[in-house]
PDB file of N, CA and C in Angstrom:
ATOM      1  N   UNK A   1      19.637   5.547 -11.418  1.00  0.00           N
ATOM      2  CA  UNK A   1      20.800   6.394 -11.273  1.00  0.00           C
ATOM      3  C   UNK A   1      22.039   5.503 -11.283  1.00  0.00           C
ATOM      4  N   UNK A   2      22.662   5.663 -12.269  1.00  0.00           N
ATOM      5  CA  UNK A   2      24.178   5.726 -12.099  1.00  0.00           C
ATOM      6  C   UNK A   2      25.391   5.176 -10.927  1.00  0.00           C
ATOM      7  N   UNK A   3      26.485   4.757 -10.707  1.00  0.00           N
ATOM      8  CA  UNK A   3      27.000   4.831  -9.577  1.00  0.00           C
ATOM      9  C   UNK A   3      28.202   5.759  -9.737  1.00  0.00           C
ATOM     10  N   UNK A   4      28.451   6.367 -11.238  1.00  0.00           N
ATOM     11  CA  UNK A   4      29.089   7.540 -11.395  1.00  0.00           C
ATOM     12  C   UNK A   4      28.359   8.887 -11.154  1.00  0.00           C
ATOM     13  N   UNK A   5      26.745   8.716 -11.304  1.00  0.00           N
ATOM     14  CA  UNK A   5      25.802   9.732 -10.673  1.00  0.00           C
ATOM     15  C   UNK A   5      26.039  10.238  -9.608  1.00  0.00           C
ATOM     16  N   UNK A   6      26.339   8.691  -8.728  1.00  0.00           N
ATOM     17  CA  UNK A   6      25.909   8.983  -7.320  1.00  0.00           C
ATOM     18  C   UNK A   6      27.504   9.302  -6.786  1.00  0.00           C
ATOM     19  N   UNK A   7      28.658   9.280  -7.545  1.00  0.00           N
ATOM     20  CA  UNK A   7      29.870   9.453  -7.097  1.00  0.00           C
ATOM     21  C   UNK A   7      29.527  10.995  -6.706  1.00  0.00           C
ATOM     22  N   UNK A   8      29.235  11.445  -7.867  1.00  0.00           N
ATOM     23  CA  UNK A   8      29.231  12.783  -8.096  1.00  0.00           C
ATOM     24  C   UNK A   8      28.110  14.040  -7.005  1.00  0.00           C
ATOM     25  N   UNK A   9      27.818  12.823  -6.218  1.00  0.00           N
ATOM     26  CA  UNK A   9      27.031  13.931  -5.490  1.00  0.00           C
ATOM     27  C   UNK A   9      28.016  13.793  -3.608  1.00  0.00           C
ATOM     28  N   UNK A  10      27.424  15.156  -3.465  1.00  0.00           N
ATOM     29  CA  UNK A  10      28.631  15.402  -2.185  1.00  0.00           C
ATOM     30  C   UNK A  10      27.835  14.482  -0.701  1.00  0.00           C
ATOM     31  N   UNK A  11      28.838  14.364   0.067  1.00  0.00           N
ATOM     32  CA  UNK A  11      28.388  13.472   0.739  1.00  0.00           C
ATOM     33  C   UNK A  11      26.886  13.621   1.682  1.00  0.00           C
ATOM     34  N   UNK A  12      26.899  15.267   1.644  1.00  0.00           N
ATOM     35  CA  UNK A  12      25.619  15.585   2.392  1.00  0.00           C
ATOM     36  C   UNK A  12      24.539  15.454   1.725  1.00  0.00           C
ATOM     37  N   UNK A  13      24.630  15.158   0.249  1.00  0.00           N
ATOM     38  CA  UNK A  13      23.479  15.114  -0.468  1.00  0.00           C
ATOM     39  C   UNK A  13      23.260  13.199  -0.357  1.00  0.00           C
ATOM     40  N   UNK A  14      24.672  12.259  -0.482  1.00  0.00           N
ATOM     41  CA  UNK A  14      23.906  11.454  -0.184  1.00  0.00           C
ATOM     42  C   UNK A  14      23.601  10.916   1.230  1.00  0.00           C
ATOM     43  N   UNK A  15      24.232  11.661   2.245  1.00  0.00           N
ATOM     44  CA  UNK A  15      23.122  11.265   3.557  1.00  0.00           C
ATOM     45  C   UNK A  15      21.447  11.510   3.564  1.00  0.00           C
ATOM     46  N   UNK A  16      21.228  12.822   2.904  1.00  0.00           N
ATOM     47  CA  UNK A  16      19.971  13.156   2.540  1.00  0.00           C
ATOM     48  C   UNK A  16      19.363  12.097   1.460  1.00  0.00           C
ATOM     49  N   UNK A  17      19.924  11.732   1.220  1.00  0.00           N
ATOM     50  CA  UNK A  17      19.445  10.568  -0.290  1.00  0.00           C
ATOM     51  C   UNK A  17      19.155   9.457   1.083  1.00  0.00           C
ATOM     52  N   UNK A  18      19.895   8.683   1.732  1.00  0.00           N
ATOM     53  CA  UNK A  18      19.840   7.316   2.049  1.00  0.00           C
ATOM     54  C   UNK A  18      18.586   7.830   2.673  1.00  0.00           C
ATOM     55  N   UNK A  19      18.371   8.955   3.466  1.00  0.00           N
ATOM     56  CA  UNK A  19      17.530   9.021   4.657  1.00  0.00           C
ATOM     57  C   UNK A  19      16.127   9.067   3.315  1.00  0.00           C
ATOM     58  N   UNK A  20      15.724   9.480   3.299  1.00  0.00           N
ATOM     59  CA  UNK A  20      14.666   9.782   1.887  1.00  0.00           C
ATOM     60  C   UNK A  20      14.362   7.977   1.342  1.00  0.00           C
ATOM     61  N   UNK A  21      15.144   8.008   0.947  1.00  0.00           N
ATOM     62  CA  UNK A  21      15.174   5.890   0.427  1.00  0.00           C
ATOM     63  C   UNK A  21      14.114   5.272   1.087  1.00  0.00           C
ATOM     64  N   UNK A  22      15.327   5.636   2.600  1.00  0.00           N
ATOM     65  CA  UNK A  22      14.423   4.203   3.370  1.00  0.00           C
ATOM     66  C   UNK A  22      12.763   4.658   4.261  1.00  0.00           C
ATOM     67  N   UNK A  23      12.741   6.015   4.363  1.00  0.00           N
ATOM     68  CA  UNK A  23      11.677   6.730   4.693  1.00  0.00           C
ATOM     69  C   UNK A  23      10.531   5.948   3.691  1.00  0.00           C
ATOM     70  N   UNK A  24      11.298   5.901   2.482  1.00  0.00           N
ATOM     71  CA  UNK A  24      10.349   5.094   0.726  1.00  0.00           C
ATOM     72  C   UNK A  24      10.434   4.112   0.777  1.00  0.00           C
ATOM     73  N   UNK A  25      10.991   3.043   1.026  1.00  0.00           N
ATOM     74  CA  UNK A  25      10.996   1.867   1.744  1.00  0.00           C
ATOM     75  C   UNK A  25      10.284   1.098   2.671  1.00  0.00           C
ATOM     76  N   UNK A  26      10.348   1.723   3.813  1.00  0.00           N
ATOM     77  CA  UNK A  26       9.704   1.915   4.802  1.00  0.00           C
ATOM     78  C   UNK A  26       7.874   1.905   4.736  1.00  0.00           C
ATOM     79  N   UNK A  27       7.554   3.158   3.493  1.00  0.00           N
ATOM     80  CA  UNK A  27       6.147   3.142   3.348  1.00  0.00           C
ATOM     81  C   UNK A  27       5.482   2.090   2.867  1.00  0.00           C
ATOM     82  N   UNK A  28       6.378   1.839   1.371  1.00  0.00           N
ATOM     83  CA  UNK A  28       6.009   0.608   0.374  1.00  0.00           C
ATOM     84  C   UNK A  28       5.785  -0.960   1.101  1.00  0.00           C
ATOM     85  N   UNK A  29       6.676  -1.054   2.067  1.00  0.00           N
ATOM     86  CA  UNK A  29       6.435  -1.869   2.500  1.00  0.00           C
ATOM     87  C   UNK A  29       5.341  -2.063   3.585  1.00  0.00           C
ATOM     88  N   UNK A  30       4.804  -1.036   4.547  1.00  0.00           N
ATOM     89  CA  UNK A  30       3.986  -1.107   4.973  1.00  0.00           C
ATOM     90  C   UNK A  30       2.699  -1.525   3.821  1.00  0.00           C
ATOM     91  N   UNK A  31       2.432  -0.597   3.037  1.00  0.00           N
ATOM     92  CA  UNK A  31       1.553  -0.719   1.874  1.00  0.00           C
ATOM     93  C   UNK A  31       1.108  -2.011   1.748  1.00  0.00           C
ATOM     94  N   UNK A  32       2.605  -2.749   1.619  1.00  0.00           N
ATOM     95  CA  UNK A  32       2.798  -4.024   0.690  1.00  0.00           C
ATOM     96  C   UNK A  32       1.805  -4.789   1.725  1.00  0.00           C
ATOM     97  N   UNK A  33       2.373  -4.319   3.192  1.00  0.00           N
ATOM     98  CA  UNK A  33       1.714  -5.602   4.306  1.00  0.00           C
ATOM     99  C   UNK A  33       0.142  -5.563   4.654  1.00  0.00           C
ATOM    100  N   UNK A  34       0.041  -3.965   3.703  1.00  0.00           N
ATOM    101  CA  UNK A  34      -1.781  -4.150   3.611  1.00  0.00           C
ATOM    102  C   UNK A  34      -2.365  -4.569   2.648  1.00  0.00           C
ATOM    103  N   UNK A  35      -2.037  -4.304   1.538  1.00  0.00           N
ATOM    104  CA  UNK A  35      -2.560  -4.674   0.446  1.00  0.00           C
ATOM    105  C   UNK A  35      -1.520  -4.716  -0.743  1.00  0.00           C
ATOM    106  N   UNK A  36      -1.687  -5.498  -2.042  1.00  0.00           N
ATOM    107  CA  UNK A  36      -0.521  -5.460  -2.931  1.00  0.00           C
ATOM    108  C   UNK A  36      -0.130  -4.326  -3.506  1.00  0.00           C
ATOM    109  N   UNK A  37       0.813  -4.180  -3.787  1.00  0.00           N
ATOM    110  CA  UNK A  37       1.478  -3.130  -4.858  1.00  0.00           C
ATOM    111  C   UNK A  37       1.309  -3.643  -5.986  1.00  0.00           C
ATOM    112  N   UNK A  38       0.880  -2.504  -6.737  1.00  0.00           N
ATOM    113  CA  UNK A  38       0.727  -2.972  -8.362  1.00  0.00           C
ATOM    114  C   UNK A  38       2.215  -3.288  -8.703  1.00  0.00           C
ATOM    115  N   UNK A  39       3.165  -2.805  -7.949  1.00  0.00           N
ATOM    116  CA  UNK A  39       4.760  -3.606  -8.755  1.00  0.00           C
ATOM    117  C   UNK A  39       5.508  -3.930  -7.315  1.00  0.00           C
ATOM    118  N   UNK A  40       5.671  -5.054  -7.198  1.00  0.00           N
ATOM    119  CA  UNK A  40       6.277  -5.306  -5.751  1.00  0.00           C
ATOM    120  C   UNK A  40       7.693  -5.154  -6.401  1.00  0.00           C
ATOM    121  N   UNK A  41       8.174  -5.080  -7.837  1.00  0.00           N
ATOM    122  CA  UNK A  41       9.728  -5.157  -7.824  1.00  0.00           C
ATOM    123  C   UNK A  41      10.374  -3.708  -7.322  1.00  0.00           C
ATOM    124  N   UNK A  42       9.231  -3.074  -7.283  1.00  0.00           N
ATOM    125  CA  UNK A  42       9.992  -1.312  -6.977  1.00  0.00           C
ATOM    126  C   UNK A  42      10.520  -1.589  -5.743  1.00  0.00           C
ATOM    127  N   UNK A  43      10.020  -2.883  -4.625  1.00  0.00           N
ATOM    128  CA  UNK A  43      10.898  -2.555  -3.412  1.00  0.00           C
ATOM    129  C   UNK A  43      12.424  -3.504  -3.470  1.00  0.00           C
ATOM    130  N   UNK A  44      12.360  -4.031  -4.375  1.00  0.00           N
ATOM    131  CA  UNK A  44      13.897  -4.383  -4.649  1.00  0.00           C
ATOM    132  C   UNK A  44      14.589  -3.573  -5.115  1.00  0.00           C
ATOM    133  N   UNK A  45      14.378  -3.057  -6.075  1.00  0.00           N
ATOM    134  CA  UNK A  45      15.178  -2.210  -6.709  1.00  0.00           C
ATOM    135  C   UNK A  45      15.470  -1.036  -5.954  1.00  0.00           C
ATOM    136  N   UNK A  46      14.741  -0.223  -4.666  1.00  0.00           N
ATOM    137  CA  UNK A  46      15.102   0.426  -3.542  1.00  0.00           C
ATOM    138  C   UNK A  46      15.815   0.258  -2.743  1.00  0.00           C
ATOM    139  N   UNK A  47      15.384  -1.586  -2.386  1.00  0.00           N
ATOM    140  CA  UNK A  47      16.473  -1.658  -1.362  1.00  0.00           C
ATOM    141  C   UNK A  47      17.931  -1.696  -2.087  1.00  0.00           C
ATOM    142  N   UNK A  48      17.896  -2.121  -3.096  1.00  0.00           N
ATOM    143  CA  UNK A  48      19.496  -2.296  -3.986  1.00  0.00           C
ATOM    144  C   UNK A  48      20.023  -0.816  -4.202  1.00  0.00           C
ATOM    145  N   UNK A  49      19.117   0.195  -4.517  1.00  0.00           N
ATOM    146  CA  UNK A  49      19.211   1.363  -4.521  1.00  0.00           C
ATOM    147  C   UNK A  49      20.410   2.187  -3.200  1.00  0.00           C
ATOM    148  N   UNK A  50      19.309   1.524  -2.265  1.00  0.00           N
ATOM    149  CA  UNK A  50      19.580   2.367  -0.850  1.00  0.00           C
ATOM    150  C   UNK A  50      21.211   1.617  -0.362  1.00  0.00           C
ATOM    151  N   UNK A  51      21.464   0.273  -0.721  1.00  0.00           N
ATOM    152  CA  UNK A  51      22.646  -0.630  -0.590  1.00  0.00           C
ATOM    153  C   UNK A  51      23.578   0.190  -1.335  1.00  0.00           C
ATOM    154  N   UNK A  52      23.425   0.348  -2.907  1.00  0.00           N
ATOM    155  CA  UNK A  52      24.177   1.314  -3.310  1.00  0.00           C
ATOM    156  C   UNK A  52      24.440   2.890  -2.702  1.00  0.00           C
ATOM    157  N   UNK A  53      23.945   3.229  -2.443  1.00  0.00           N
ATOM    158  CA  UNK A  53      24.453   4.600  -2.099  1.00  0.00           C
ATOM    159  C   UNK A  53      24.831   4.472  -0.521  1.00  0.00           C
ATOM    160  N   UNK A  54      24.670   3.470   0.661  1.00  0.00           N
ATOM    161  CA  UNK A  54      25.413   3.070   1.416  1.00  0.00           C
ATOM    162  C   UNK A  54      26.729   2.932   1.256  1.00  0.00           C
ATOM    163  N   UNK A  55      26.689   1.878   0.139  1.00  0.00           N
ATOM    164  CA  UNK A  55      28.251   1.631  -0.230  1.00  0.00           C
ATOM    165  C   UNK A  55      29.404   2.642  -0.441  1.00  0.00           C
ATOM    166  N   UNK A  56      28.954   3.106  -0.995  1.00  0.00           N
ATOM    167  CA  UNK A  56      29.306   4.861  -1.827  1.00  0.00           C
ATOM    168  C   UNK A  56      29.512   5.224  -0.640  1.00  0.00           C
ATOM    169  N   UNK A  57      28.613   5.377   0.508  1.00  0.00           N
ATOM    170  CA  UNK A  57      28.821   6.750   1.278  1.00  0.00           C
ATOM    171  C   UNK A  57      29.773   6.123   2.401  1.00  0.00           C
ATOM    172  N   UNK A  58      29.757   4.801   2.166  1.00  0.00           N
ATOM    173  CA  UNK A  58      31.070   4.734   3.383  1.00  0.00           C
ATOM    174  C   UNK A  58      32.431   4.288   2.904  1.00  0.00           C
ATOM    175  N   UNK A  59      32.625   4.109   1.483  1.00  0.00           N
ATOM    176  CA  UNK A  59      33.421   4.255   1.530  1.00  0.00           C
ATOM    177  C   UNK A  59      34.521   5.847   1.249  1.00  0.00           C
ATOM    178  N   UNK A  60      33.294   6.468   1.030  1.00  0.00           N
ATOM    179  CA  UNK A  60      34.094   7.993   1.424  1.00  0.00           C
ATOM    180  C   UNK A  60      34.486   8.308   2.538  1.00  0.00           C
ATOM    181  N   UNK A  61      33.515   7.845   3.766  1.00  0.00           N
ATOM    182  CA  UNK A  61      34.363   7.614   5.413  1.00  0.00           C
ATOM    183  C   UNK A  61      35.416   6.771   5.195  1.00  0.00           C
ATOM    184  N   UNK A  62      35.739   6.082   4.821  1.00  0.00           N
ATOM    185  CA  UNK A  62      36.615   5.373   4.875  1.00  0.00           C
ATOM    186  C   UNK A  62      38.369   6.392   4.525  1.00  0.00           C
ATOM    187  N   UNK A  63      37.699   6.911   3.468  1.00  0.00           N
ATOM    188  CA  UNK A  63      39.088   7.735   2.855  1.00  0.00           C
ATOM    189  C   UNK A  63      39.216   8.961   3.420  1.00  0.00           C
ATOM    190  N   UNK A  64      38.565   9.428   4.207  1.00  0.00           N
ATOM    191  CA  UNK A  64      38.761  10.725   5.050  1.00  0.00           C
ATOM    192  C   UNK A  64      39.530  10.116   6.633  1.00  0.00           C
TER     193      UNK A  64
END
């Protein structure tokens, strides 16, 4: 996704987004600490994911 994607979504959708992420995050990595993931890069690209739409969502606090 986009970071003009993610402009475009309202802020309650991305609180619901971050929370969802790291819930996915959260699992993969347990996973990871049992056994391998057939792609360990999916948890980078989540956490960069979840960083992005952090970013995004505060700096809309910021401007309110």
């Amino acid at each position: 996704m986009k970071a003009k994607e993610i402009r475009e979504m309202t802020t309650e959708e991305l609180s619901t987004r971050v929370k969802e992420e790291q819930e996915q995050i959260s699992q993969l990595q347990f996973q990871h600490a049992i056994a391998d993931l057939p792609n360990p890069l999916v948890l980078r690209h989540k956490r960069r994911f979840l960083a992005q739409l952090r970013t995004i969502l505060r700096e809309r606090q910021g401007q309110s």
